[in-house]
N, C-alpha and C. Protein backbone atom coordinates (compact mmCIF):
# COMPACT_ATOMS: atom_id res chain seq x y z
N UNK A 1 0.85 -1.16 0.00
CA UNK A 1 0.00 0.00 0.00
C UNK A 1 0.90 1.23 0.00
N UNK A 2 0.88 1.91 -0.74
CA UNK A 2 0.95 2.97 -1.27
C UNK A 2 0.66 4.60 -0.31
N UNK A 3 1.01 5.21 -0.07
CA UNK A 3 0.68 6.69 0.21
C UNK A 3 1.19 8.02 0.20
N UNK A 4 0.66 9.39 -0.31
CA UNK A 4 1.61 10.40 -0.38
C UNK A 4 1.80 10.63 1.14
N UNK A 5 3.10 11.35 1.16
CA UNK A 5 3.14 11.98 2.14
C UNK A 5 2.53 13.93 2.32
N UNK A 6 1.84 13.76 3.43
CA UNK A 6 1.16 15.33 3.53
C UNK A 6 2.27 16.46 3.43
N UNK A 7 1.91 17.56 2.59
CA UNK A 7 2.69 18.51 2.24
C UNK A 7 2.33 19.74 3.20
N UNK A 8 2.65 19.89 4.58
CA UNK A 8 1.89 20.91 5.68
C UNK A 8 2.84 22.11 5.36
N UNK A 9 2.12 23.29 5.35
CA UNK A 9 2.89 24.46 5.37
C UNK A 9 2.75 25.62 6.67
N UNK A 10 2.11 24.54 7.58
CA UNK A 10 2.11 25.49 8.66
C UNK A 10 1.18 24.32 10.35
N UNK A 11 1.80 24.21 11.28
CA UNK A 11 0.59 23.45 12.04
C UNK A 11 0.62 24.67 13.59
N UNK A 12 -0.24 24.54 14.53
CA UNK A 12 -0.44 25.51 15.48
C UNK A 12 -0.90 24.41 16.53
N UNK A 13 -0.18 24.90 17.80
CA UNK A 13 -0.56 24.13 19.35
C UNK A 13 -1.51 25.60 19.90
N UNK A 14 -2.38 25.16 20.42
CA UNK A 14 -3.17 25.72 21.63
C UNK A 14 -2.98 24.65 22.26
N UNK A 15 -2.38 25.68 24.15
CA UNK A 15 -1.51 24.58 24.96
C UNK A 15 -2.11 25.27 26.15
N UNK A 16 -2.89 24.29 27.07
CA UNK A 16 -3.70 24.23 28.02
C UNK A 16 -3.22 23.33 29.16
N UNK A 17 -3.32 22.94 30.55
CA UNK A 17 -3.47 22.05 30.86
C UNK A 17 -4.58 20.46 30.84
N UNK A 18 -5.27 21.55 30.84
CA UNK A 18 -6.64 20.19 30.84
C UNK A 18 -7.23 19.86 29.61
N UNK A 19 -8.52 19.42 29.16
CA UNK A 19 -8.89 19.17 28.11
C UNK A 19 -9.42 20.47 27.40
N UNK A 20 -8.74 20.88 26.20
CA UNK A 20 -9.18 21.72 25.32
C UNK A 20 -9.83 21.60 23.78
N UNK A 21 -10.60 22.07 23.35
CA UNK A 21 -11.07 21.50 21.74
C UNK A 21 -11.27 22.63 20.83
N UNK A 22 -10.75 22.09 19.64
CA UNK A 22 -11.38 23.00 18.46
C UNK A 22 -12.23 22.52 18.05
N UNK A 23 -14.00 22.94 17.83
CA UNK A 23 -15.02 22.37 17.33
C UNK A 23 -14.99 22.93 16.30
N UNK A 24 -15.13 24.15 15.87
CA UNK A 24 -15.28 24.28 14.24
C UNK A 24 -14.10 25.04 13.76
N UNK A 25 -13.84 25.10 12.65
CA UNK A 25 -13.09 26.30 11.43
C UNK A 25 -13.27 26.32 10.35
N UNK A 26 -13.18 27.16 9.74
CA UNK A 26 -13.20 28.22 9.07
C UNK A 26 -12.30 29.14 8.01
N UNK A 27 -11.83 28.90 6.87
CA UNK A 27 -11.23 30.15 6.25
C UNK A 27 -11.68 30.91 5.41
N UNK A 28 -11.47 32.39 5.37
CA UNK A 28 -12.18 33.66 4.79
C UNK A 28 -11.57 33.56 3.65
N UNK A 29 -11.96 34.28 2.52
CA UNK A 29 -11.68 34.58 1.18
C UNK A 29 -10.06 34.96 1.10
N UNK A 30 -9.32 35.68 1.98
CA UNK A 30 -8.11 36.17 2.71
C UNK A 30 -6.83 34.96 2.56
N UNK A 31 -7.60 34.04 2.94
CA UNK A 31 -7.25 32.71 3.77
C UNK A 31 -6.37 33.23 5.38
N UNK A 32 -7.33 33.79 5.88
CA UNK A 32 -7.30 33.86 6.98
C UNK A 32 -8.08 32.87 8.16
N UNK A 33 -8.05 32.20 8.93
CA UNK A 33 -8.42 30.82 9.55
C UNK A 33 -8.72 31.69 10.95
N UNK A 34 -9.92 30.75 11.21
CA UNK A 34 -10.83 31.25 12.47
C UNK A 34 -11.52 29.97 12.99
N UNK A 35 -10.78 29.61 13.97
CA UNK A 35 -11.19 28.57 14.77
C UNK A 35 -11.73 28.85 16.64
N UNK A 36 -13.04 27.82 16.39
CA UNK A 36 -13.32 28.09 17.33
C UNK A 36 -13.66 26.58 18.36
N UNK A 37 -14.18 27.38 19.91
CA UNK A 37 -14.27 25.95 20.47
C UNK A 37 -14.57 26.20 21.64
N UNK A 38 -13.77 25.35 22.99
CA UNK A 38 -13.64 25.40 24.38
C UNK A 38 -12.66 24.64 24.76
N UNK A 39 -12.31 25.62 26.24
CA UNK A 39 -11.27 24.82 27.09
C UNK A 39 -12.26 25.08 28.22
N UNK A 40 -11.42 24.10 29.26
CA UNK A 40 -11.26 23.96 30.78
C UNK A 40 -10.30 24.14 31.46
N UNK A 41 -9.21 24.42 30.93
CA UNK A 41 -7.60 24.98 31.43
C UNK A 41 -7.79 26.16 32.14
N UNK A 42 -7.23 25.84 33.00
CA UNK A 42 -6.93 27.88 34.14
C UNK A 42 -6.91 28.67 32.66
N UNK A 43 -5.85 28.44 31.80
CA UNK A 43 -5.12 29.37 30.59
C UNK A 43 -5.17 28.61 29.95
N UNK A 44 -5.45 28.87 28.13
CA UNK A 44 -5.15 28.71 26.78
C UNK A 44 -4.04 29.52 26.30
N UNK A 45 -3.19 28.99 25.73
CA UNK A 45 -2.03 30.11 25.31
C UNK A 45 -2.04 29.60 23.54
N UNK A 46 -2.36 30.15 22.97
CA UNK A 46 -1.77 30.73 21.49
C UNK A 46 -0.92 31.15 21.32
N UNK A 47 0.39 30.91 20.58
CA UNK A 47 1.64 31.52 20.53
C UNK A 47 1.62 32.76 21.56
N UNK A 48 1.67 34.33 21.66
CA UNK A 48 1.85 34.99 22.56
C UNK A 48 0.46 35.37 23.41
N UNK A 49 -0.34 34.69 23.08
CA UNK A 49 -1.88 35.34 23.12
C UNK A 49 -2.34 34.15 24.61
N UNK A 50 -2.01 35.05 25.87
CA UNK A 50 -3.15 33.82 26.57
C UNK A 50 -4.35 34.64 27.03
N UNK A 51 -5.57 33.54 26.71
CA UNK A 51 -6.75 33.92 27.31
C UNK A 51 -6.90 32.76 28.76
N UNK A 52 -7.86 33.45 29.55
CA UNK A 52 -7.52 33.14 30.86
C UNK A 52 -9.35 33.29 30.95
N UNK A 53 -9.42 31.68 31.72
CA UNK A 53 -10.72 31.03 32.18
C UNK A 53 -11.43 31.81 33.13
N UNK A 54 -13.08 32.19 33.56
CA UNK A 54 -13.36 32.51 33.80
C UNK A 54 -13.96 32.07 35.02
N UNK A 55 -14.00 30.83 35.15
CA UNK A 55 -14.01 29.66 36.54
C UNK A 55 -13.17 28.28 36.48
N UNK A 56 -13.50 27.67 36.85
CA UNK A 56 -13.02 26.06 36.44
C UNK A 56 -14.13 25.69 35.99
N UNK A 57 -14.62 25.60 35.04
CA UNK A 57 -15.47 25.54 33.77
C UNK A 57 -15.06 25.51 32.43
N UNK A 58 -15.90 25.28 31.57
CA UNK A 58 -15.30 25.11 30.22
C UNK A 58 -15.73 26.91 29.68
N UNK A 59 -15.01 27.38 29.10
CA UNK A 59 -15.03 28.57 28.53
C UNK A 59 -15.16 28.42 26.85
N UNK A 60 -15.56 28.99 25.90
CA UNK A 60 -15.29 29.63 25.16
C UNK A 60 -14.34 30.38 24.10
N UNK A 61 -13.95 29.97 23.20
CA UNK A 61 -13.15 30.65 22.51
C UNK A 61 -13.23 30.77 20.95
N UNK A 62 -12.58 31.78 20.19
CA UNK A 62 -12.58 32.21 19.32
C UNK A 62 -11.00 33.03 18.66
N UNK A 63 -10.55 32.41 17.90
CA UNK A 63 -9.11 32.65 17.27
C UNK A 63 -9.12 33.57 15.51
N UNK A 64 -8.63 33.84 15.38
CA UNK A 64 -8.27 33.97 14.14
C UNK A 64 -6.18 34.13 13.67
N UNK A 65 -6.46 33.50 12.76
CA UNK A 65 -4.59 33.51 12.40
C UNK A 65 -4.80 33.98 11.14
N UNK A 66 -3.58 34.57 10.48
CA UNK A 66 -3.24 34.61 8.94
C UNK A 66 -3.07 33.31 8.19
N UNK A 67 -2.76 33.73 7.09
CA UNK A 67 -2.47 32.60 5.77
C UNK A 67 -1.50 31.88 6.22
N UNK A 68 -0.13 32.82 7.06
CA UNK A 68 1.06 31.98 7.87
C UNK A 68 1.25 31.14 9.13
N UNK A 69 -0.08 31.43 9.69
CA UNK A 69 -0.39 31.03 10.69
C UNK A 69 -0.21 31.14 12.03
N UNK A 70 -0.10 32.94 11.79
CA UNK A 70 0.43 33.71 13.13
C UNK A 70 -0.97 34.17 13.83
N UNK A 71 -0.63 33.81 15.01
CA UNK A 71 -2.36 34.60 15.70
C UNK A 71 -2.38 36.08 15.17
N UNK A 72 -3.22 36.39 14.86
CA UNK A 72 -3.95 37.96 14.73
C UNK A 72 -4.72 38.65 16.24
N UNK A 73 -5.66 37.79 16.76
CA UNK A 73 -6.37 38.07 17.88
C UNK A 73 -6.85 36.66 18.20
N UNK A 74 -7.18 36.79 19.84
CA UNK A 74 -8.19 35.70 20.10
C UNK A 74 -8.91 36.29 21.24
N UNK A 75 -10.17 35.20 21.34
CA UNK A 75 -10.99 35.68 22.34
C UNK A 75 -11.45 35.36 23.33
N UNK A 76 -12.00 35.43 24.45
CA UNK A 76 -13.07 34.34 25.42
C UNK A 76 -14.18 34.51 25.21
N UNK A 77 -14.88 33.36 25.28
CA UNK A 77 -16.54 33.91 25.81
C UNK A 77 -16.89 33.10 26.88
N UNK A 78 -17.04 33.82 28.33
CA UNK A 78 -17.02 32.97 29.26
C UNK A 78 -18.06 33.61 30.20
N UNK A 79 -17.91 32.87 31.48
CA UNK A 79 -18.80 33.33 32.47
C UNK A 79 -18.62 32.34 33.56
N UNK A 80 -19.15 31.87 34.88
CA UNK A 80 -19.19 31.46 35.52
C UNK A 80 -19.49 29.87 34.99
N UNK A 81 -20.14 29.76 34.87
CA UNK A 81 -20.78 28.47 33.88
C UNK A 81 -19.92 27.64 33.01
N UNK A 82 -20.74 26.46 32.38
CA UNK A 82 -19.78 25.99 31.22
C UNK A 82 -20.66 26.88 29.91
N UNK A 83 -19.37 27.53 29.37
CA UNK A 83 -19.68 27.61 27.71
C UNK A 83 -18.87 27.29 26.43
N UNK A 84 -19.57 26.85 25.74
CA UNK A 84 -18.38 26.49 24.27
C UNK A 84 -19.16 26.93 22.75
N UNK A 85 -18.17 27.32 22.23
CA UNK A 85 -18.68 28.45 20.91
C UNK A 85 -18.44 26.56 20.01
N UNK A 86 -19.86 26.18 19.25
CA UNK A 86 -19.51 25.11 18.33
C UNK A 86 -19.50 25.30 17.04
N UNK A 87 -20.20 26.38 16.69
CA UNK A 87 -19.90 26.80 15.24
C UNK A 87 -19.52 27.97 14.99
N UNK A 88 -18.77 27.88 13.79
CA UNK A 88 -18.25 29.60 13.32
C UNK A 88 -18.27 29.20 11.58
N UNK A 89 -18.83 30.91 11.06
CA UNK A 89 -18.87 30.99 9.31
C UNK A 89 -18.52 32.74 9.32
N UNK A 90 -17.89 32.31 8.36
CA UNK A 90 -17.84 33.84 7.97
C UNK A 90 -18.75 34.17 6.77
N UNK A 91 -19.04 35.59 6.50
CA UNK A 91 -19.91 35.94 5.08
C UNK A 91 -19.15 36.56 4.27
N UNK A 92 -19.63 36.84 3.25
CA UNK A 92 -18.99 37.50 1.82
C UNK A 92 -18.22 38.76 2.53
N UNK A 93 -18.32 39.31 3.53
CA UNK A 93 -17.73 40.68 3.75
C UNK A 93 -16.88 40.43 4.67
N UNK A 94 -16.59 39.28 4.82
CA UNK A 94 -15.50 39.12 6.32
C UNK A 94 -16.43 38.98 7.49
N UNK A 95 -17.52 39.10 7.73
CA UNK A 95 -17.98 39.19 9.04
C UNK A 95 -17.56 37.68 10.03
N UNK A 96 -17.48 37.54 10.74
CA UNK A 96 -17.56 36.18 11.60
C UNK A 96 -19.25 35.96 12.19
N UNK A 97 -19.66 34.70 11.87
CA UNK A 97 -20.58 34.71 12.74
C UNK A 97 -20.18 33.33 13.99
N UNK A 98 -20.92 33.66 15.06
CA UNK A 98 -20.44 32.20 15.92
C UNK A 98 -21.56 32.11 16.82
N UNK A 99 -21.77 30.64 17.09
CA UNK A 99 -22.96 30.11 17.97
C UNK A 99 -22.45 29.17 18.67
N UNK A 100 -23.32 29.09 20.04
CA UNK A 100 -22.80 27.92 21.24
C UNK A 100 -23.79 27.66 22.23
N UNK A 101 -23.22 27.68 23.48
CA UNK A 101 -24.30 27.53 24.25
C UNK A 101 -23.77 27.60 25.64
N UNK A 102 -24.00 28.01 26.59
CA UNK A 102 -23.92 28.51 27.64
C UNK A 102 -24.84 29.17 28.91
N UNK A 103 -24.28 28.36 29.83
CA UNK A 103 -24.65 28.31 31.65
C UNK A 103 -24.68 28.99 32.15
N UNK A 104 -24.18 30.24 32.20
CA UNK A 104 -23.91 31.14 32.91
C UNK A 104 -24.83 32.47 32.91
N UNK A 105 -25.32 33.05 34.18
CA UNK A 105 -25.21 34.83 34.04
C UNK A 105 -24.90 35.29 34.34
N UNK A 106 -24.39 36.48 33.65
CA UNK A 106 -24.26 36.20 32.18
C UNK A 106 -23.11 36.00 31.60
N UNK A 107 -22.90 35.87 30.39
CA UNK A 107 -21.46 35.71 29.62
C UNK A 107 -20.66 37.18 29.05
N UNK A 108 -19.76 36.83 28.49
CA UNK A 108 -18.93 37.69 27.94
C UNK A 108 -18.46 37.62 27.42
N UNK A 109 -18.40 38.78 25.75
CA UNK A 109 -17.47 38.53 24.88
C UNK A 109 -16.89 40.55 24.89
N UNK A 110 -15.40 39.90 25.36
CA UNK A 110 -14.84 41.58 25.73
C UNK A 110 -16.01 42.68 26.78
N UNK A 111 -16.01 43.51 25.93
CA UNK A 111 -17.32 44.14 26.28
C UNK A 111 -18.78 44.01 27.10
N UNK A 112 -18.67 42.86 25.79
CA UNK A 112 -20.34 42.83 25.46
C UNK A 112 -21.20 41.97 26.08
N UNK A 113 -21.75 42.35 27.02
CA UNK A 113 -22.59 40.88 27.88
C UNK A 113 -23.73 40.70 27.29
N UNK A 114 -23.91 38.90 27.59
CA UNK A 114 -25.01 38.48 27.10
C UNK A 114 -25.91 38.00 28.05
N UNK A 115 -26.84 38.43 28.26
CA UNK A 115 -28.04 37.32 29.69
C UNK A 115 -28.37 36.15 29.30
N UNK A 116 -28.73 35.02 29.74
CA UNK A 116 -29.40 33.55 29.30
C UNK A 116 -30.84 33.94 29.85
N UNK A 117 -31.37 32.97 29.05
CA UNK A 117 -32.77 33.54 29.67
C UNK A 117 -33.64 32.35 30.81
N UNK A 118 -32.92 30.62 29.88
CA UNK A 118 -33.15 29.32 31.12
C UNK A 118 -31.79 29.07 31.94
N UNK A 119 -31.63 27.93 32.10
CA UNK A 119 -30.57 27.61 33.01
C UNK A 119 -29.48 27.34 31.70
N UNK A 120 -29.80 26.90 30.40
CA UNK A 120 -28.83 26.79 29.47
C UNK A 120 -29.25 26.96 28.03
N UNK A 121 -28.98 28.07 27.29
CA UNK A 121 -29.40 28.63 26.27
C UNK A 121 -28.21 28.56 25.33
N UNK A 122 -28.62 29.16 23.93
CA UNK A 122 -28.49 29.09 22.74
C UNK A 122 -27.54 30.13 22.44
N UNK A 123 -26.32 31.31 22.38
CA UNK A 123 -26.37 32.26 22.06
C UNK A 123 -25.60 32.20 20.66
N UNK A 124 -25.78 33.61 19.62
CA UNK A 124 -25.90 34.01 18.50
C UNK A 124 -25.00 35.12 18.36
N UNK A 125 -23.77 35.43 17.56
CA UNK A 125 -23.28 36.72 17.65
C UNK A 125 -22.65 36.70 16.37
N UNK A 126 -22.38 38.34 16.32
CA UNK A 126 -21.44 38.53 14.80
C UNK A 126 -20.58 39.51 15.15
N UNK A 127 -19.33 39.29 14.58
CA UNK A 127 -18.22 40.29 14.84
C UNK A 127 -17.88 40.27 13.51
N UNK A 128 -16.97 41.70 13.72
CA UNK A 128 -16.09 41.93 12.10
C UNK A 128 -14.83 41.34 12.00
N UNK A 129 -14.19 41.86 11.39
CA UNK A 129 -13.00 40.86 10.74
C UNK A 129 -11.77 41.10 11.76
N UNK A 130 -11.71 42.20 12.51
CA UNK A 130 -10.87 42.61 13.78
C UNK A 130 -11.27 42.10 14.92
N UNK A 131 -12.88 41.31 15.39
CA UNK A 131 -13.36 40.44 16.28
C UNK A 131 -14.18 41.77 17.38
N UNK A 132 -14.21 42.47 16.47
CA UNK A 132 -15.61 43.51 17.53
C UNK A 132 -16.73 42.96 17.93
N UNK A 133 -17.58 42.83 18.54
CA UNK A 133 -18.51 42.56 18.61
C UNK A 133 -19.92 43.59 17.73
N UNK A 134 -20.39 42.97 16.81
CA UNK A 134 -21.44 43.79 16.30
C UNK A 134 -22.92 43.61 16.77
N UNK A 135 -23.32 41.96 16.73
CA UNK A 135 -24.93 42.34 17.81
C UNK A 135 -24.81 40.63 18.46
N UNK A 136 -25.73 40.35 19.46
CA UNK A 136 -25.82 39.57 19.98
C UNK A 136 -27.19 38.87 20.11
N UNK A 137 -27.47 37.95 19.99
CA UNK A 137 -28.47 37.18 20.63
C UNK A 137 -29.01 36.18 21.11
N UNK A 138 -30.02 35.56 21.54
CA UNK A 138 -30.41 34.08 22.88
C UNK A 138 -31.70 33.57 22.20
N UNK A 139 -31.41 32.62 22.19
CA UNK A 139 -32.51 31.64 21.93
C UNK A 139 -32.73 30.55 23.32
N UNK A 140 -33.98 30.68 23.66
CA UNK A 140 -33.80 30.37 24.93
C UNK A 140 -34.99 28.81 24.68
């Protein structure tokens, strides 16, 4: 049996102690890569970038790297609770969109808090291509 060998031009550690995951990704028209997911680690570190847990819970996260595969930004979305971002798409204009689900009240992305409305809801958000937050919302 026969096989090529893979031609990689770039691979990336997110380095945690405990169990961490990438559930979805993503690349933009750019080929810029946006992966998202959850940890349970005190800290996630991305090459220079650590984001830092919001309990001993599973948190939230959201990355983006270049074509080379240098972080650009990353993010939390956390709260007291467990939360984990499982999908991410971007649209024709760069926007990010990302959805998950989360325990907590309320959560946080930078800024921007979100309320739950049961004990574990749905939330909905879109940021731009720099990871602003543009609107938010709960499906409860």
């Amino acid at each position: 049996m026969y096989c090529q060998i893979p031609n990689y031009e770039w691979a990336k550690t997110f380095t945690g102690a405990n169990y961490d995951y990438a559930k979805d990704m993503v690349v933009d028209k750019l080929g810029n890569v946006y992966i998202a997911g959850y940890f349970s680690s005190p800290t996630l570190t991305i090459d220079n970038i650590v984001l830092e847990n919001y309990s001993i819970h599973r948190d939230g996260y959201i990355a983006k790297l270049n074509s080379n595969g240098d972080v650009l930004w990353a993010k939390v979305i956390g709260g007291i609770g467990d939360e984990e971002v499982s999908f991410i798409e971007i649209d024709t204009m760069n926007n990010i969109y990302i959805s998950g689900t989360f325990g907590s009240e309320p959560i946080h992305i930078d800024t921007t808090t979100i309320t739950n409305i049961y004990l574990l809801d749905i939330f909905v958000a879109k940021l731009n291509s720099s990871g602003d937050v543009l609107w938010t919302d709960v499906i409860g």
